[in-house]
C-alpha atoms as a PDB file:
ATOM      1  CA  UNK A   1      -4.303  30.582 -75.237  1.00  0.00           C
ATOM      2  CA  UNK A   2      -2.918  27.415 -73.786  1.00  0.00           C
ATOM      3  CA  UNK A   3      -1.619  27.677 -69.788  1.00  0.00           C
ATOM      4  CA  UNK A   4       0.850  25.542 -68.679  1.00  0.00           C
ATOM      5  CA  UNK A   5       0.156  23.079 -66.140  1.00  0.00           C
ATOM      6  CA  UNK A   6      -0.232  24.777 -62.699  1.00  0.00           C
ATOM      7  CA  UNK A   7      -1.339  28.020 -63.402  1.00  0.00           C
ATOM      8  CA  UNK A   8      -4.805  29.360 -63.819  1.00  0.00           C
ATOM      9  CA  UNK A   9      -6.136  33.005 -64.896  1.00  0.00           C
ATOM     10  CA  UNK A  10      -9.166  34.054 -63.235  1.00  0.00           C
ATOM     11  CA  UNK A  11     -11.557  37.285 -64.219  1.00  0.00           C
ATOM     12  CA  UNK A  12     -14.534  38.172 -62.841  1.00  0.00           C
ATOM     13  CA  UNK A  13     -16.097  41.641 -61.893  1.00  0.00           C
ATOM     14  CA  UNK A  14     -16.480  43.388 -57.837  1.00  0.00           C
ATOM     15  CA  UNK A  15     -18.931  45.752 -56.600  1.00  0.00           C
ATOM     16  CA  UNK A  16     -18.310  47.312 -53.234  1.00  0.00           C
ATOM     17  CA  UNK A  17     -20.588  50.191 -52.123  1.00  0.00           C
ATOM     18  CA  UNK A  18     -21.707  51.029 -55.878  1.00  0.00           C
ATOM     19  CA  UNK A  19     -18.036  51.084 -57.103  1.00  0.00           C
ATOM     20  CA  UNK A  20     -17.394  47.992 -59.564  1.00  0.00           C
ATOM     21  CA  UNK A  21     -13.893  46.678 -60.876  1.00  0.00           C
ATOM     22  CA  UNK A  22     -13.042  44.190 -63.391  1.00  0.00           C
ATOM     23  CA  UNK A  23     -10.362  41.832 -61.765  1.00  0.00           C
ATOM     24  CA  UNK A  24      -7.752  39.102 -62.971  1.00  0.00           C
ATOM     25  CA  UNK A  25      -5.203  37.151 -61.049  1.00  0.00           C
ATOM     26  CA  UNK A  26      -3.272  34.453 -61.475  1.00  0.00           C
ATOM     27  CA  UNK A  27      -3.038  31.652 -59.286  1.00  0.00           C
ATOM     28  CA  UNK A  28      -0.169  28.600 -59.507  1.00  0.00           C
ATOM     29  CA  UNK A  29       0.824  25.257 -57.809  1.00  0.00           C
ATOM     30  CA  UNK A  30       3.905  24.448 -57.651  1.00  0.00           C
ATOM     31  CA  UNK A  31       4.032  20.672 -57.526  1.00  0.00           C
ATOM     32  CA  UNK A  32       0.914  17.905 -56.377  1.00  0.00           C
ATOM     33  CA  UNK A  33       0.938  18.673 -52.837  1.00  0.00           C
ATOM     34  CA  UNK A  34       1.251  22.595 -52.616  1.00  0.00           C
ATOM     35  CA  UNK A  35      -1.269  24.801 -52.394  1.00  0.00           C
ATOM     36  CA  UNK A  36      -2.832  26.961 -54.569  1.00  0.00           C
ATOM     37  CA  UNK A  37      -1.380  30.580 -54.049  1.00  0.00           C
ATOM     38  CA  UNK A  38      -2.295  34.215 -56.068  1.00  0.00           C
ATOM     39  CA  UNK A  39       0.891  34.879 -57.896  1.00  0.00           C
ATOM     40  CA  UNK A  40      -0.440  38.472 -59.383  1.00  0.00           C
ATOM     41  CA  UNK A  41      -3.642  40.340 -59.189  1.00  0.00           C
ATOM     42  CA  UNK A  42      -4.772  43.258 -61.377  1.00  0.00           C
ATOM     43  CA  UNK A  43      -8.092  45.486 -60.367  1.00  0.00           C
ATOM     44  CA  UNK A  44      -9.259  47.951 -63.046  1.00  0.00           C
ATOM     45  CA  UNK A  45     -11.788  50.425 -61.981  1.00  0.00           C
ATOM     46  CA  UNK A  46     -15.351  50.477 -64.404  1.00  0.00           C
ATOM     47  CA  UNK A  47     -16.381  54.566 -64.397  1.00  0.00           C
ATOM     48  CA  UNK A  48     -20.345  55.139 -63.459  1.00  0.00           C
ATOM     49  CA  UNK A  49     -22.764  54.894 -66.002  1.00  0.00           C
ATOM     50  CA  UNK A  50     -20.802  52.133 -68.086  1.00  0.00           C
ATOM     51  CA  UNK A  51     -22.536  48.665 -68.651  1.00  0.00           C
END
């Protein structure tokens, strides 16, 4: 998938006190100078026992 200029999907996994999540958020800049800034964020729990 091709991402317009600007925006930028990031996924990565979280564990915090033996509970993991898989997360994704997007993050865009809105013109040269502006900062980057999450635009949406998405955390789906991972039950025990699953690799």
């Amino acid at each position: 998938m091709s991402w317009p200029p600007g925006l930028v999907h990031l996924t990565y996994e979280t564990t915090l006190k033996g509970n993991r999540a898989r997360r994704s958020s997007l993050w865009r800049k809105q013109g040269a100078d502006a900062p980057w800034q999450m635009y949406y964020h998405q955390a789906t729990p991972i039950p025990p026992g699953t690799v």
